[in-house]
PDB file of N, CA and C in Angstrom:
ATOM      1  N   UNK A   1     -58.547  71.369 109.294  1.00  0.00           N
ATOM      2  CA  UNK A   1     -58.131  70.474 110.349  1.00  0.00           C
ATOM      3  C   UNK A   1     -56.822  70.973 110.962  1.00  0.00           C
ATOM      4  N   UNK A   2     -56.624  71.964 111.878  1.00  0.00           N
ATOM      5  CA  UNK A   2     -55.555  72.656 112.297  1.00  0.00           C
ATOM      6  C   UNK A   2     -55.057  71.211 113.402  1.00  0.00           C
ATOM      7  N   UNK A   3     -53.920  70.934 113.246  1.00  0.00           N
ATOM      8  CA  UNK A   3     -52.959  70.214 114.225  1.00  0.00           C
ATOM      9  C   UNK A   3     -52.044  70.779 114.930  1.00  0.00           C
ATOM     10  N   UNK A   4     -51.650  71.969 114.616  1.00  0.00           N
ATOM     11  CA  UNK A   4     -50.256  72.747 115.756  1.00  0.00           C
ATOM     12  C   UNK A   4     -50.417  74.169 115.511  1.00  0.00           C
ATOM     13  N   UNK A   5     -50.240  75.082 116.140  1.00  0.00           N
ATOM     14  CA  UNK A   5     -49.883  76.619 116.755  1.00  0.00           C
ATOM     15  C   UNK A   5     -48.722  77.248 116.654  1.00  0.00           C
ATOM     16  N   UNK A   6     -48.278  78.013 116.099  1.00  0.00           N
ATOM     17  CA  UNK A   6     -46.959  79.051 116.973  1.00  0.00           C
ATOM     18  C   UNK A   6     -47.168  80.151 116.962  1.00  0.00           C
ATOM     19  N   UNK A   7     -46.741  80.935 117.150  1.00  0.00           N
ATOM     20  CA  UNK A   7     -46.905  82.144 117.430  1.00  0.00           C
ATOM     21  C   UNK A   7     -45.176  82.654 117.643  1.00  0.00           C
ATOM     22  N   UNK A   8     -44.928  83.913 116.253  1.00  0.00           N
ATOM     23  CA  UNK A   8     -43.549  84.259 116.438  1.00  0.00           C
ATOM     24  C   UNK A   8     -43.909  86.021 117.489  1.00  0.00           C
ATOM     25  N   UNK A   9     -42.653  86.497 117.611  1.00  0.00           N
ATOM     26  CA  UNK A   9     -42.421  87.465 118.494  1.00  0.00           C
ATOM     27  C   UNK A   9     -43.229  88.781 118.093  1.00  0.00           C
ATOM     28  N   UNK A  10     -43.280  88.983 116.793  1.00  0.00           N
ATOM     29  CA  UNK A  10     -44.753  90.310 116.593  1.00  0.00           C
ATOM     30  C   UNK A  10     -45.949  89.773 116.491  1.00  0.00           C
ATOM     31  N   UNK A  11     -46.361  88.367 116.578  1.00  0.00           N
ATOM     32  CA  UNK A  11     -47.726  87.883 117.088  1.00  0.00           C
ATOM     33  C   UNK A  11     -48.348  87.096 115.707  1.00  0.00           C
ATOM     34  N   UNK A  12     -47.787  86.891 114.967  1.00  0.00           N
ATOM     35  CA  UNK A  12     -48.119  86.411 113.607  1.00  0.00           C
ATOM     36  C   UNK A  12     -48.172  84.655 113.948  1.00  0.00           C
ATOM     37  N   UNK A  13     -49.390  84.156 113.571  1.00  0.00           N
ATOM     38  CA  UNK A  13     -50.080  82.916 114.213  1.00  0.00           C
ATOM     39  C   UNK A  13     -49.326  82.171 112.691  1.00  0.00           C
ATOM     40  N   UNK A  14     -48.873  80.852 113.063  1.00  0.00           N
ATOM     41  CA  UNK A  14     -48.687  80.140 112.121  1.00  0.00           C
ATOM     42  C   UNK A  14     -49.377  78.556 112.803  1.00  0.00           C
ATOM     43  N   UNK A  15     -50.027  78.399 111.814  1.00  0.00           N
ATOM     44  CA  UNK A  15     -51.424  77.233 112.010  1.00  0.00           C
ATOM     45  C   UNK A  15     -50.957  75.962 111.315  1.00  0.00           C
ATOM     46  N   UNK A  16     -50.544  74.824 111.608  1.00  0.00           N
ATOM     47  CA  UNK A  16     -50.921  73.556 110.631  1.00  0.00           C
ATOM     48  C   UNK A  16     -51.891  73.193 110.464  1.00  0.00           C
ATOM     49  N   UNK A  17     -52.434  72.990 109.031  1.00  0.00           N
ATOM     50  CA  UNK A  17     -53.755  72.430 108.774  1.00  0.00           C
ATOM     51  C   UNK A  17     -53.399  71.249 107.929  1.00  0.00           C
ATOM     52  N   UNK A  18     -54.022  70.105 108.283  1.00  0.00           N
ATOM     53  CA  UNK A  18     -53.549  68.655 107.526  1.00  0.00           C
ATOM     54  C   UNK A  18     -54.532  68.881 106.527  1.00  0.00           C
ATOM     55  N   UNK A  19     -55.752  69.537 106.344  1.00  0.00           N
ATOM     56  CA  UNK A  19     -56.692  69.223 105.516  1.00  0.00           C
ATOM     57  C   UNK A  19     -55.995  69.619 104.411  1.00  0.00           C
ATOM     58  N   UNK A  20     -55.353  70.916 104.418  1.00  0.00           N
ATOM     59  CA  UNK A  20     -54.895  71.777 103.360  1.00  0.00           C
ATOM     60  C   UNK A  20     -53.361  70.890 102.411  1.00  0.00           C
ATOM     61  N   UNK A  21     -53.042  70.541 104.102  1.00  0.00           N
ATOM     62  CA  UNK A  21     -51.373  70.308 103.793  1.00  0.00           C
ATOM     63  C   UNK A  21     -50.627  71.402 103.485  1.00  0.00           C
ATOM     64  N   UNK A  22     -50.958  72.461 104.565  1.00  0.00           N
ATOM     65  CA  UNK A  22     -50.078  73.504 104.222  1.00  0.00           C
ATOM     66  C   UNK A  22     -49.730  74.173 105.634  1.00  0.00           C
ATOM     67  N   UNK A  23     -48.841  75.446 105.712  1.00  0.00           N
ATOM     68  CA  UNK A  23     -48.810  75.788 107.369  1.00  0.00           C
ATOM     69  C   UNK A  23     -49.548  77.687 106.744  1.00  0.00           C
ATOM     70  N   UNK A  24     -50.808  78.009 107.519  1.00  0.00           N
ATOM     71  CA  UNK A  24     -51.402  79.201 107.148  1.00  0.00           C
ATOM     72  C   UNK A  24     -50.923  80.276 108.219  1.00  0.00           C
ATOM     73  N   UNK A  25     -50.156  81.101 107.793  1.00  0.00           N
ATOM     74  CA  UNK A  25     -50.168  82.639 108.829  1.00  0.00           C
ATOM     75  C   UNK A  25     -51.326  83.620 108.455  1.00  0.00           C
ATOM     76  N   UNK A  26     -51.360  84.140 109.712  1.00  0.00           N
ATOM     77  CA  UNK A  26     -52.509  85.221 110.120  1.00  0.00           C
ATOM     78  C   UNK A  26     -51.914  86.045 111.230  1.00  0.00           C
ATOM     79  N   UNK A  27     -52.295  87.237 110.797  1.00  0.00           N
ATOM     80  CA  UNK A  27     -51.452  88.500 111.728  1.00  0.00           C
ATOM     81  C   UNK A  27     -51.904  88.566 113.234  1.00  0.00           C
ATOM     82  N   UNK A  28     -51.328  89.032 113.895  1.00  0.00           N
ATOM     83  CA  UNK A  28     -51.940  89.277 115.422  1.00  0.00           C
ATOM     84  C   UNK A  28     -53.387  89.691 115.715  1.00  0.00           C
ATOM     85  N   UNK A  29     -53.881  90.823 114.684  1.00  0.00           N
ATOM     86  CA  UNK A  29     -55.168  90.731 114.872  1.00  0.00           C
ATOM     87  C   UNK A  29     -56.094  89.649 113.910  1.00  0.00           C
ATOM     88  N   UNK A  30     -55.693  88.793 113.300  1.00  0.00           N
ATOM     89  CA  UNK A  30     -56.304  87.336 112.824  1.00  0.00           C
ATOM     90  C   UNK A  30     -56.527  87.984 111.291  1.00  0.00           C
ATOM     91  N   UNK A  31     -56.163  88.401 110.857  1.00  0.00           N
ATOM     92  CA  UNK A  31     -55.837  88.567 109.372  1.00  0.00           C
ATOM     93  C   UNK A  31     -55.288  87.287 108.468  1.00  0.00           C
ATOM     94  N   UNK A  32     -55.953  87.038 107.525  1.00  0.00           N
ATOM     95  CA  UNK A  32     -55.228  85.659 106.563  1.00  0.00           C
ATOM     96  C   UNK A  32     -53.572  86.725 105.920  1.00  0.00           C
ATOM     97  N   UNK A  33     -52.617  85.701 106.175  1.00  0.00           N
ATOM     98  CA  UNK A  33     -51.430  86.927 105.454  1.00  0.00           C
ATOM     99  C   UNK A  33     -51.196  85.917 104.324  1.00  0.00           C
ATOM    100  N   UNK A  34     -51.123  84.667 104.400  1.00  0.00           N
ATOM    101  CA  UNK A  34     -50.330  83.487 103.289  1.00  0.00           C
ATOM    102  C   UNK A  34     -50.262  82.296 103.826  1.00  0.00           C
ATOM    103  N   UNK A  35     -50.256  81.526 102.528  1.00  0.00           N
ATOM    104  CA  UNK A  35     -49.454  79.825 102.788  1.00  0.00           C
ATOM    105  C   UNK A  35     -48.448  79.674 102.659  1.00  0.00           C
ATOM    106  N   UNK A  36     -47.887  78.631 103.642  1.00  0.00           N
ATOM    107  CA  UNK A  36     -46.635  77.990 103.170  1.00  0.00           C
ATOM    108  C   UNK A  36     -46.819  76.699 102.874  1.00  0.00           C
ATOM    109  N   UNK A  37     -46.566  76.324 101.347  1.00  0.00           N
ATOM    110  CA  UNK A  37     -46.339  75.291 101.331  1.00  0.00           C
ATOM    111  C   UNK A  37     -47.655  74.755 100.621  1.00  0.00           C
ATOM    112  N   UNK A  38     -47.969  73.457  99.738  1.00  0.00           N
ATOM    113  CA  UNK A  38     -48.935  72.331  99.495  1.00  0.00           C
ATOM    114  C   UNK A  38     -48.737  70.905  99.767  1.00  0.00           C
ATOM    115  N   UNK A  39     -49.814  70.314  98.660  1.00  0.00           N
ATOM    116  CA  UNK A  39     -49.694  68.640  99.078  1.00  0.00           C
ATOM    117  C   UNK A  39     -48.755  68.720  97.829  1.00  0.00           C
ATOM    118  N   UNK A  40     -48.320  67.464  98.629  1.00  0.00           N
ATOM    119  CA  UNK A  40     -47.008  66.878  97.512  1.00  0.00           C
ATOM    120  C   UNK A  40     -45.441  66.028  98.855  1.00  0.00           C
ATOM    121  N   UNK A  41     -44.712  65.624  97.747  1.00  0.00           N
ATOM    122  CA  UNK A  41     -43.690  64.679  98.502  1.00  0.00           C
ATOM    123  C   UNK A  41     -42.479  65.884  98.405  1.00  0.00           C
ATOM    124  N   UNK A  42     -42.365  67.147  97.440  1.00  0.00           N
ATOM    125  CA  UNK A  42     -41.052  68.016  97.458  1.00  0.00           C
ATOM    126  C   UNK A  42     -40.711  68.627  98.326  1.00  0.00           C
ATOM    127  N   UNK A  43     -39.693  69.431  98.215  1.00  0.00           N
ATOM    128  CA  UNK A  43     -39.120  70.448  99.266  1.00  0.00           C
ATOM    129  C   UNK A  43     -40.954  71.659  98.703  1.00  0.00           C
ATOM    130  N   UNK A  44     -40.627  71.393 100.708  1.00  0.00           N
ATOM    131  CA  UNK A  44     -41.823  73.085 100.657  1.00  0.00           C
ATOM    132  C   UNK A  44     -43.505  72.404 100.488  1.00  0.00           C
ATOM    133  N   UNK A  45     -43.398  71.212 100.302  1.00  0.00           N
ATOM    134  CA  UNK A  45     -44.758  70.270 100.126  1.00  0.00           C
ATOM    135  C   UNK A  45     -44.981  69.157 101.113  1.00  0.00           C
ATOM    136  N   UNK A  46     -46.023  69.376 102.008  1.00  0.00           N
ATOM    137  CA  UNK A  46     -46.304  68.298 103.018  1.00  0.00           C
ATOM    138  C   UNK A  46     -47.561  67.435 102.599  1.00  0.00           C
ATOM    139  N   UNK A  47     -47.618  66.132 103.411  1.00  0.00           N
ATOM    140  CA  UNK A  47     -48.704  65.216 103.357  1.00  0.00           C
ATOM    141  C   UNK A  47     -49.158  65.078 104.952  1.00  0.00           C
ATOM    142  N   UNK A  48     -50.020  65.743 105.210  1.00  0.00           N
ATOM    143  CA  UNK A  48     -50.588  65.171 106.368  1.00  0.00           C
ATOM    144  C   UNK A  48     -49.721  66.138 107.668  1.00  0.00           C
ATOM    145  N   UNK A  49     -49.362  67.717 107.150  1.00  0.00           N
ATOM    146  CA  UNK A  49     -48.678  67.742 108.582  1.00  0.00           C
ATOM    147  C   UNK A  49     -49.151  67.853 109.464  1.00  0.00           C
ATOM    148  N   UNK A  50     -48.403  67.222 110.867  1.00  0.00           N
ATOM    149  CA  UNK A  50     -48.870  67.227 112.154  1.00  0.00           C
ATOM    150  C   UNK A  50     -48.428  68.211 113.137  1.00  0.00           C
ATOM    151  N   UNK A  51     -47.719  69.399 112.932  1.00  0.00           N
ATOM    152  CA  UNK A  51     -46.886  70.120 113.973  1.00  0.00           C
ATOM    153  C   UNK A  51     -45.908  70.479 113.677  1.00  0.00           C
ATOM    154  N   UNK A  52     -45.852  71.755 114.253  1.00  0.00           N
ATOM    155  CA  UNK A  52     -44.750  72.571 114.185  1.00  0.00           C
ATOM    156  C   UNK A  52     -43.893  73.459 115.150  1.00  0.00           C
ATOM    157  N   UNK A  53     -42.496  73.798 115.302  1.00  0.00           N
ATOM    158  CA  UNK A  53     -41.562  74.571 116.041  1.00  0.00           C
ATOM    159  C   UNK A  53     -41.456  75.640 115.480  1.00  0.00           C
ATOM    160  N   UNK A  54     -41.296  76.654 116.178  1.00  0.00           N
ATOM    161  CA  UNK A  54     -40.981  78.000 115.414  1.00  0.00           C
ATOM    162  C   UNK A  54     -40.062  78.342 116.374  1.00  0.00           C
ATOM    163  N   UNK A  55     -38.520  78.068 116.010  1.00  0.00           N
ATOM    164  CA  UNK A  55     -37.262  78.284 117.065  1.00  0.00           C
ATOM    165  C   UNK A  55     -37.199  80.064 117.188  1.00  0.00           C
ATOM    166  N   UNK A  56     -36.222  80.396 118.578  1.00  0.00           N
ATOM    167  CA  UNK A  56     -36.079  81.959 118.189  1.00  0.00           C
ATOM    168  C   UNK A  56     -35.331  82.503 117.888  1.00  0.00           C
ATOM    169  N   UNK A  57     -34.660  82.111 116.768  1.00  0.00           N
ATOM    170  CA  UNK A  57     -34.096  82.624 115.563  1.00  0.00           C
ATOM    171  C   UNK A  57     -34.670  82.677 114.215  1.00  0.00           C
ATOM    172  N   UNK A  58     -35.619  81.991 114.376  1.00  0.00           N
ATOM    173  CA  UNK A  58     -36.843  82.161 113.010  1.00  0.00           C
ATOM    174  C   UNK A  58     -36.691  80.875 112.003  1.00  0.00           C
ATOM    175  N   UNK A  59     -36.574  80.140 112.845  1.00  0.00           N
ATOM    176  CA  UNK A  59     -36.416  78.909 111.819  1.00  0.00           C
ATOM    177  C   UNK A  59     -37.550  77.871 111.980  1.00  0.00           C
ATOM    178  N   UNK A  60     -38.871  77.410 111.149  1.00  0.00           N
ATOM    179  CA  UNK A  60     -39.679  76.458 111.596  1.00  0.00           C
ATOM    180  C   UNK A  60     -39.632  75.284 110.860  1.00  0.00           C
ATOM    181  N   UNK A  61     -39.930  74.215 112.135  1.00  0.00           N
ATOM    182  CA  UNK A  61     -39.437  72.900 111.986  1.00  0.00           C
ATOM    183  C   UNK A  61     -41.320  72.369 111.739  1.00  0.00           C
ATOM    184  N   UNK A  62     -41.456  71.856 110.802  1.00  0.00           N
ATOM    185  CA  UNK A  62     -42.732  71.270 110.701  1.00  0.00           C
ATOM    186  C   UNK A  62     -42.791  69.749 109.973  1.00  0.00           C
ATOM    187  N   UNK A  63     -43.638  69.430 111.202  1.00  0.00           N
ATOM    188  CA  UNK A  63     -43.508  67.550 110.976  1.00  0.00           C
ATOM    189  C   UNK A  63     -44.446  66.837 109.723  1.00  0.00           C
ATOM    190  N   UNK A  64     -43.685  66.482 108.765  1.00  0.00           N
ATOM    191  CA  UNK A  64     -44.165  65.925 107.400  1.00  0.00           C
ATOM    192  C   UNK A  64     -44.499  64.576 107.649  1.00  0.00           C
ATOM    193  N   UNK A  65     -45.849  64.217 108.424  1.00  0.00           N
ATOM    194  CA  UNK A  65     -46.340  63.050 108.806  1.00  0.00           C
ATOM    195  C   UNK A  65     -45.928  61.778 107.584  1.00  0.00           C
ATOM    196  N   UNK A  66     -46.803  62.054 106.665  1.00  0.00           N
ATOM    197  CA  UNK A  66     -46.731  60.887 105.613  1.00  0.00           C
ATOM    198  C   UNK A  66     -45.553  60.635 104.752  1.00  0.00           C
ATOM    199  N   UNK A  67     -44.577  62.488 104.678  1.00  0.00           N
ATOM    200  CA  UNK A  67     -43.476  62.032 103.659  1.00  0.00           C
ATOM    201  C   UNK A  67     -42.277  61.582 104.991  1.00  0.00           C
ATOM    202  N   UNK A  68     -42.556  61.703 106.216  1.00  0.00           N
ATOM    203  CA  UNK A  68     -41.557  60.918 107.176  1.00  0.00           C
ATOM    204  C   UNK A  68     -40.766  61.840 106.897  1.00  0.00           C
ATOM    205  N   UNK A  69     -40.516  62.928 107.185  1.00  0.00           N
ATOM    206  CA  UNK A  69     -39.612  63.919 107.606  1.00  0.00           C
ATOM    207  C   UNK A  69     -40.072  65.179 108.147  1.00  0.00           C
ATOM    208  N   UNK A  70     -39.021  65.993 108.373  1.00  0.00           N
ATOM    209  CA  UNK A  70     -39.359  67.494 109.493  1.00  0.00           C
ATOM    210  C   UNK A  70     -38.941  68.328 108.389  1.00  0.00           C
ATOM    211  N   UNK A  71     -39.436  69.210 108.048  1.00  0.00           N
ATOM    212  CA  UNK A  71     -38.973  70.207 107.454  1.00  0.00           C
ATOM    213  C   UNK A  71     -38.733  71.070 107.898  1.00  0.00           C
ATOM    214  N   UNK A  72     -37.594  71.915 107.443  1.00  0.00           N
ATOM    215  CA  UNK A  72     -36.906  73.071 107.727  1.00  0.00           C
ATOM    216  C   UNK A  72     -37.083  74.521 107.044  1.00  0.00           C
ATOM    217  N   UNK A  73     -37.614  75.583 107.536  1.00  0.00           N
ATOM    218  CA  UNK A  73     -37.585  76.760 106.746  1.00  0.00           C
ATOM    219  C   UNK A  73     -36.852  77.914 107.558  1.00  0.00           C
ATOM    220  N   UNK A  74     -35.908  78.225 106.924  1.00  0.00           N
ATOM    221  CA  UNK A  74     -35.145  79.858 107.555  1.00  0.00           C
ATOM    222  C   UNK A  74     -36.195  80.890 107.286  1.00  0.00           C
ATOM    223  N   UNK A  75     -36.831  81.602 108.063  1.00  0.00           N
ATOM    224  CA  UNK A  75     -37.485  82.997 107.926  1.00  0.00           C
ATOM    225  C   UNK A  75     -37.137  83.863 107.988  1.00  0.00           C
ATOM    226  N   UNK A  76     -37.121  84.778 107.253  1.00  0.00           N
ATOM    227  CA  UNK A  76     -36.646  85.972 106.799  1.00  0.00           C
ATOM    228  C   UNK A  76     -37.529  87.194 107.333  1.00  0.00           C
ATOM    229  N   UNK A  77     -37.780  88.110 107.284  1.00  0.00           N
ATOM    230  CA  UNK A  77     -38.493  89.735 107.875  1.00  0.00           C
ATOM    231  C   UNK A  77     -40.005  89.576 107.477  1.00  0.00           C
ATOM    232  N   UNK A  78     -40.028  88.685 106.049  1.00  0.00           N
ATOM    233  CA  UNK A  78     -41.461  88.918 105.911  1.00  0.00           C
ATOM    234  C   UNK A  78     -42.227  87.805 105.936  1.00  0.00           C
ATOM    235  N   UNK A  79     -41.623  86.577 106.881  1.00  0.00           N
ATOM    236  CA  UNK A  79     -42.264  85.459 107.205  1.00  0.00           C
ATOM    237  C   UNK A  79     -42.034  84.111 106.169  1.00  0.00           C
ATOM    238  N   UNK A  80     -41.323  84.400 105.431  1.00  0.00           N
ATOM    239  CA  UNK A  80     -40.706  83.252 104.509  1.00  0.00           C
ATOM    240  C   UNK A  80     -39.736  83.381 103.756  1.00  0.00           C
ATOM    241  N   UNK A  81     -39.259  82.023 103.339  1.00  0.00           N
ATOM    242  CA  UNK A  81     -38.048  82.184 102.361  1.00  0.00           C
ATOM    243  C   UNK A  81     -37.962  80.922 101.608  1.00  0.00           C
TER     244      UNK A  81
END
């Protein structure tokens, strides 16, 4: 159940999927690369996300529907941290 899109500057797709509760990247040519993130209420664990920012400095803001907050991740060279 994908809910939001981004797309950073070398083309690497970052997908919200609520089904999963996680945010999935895939490379420019649509390669699976990793998850970020599961279900759960912790840091790095969403319920239900709905959307996401990917600022351009590499920081993505993704909306934690059910735990009622935005989460924050600094990205680093290889797409997480």
């Amino acid at each position: 159940m994908p809910k939001g899109i981004a797309v950073d500057p070398s083309g690497v797709l970052y997908i919200v999927d609520t089904l999963f509760d996680n945010i999935q990247l895939f490379s420019a040519a649509g390669e699976f690369l990793f998850t970020i993130g599961r279900r759960g209420s912790g840091p790095g664990e969403f319920s239900m996300p709905s959307g996401l920012f990917l600022a351009r400095e590499g920081t993505l803001y993704v909306c934690d529907t059910y735990n009622q907050r935005v989460q924050v991740f600094r990205l680093r060279g290889d797409h997480h941290e």
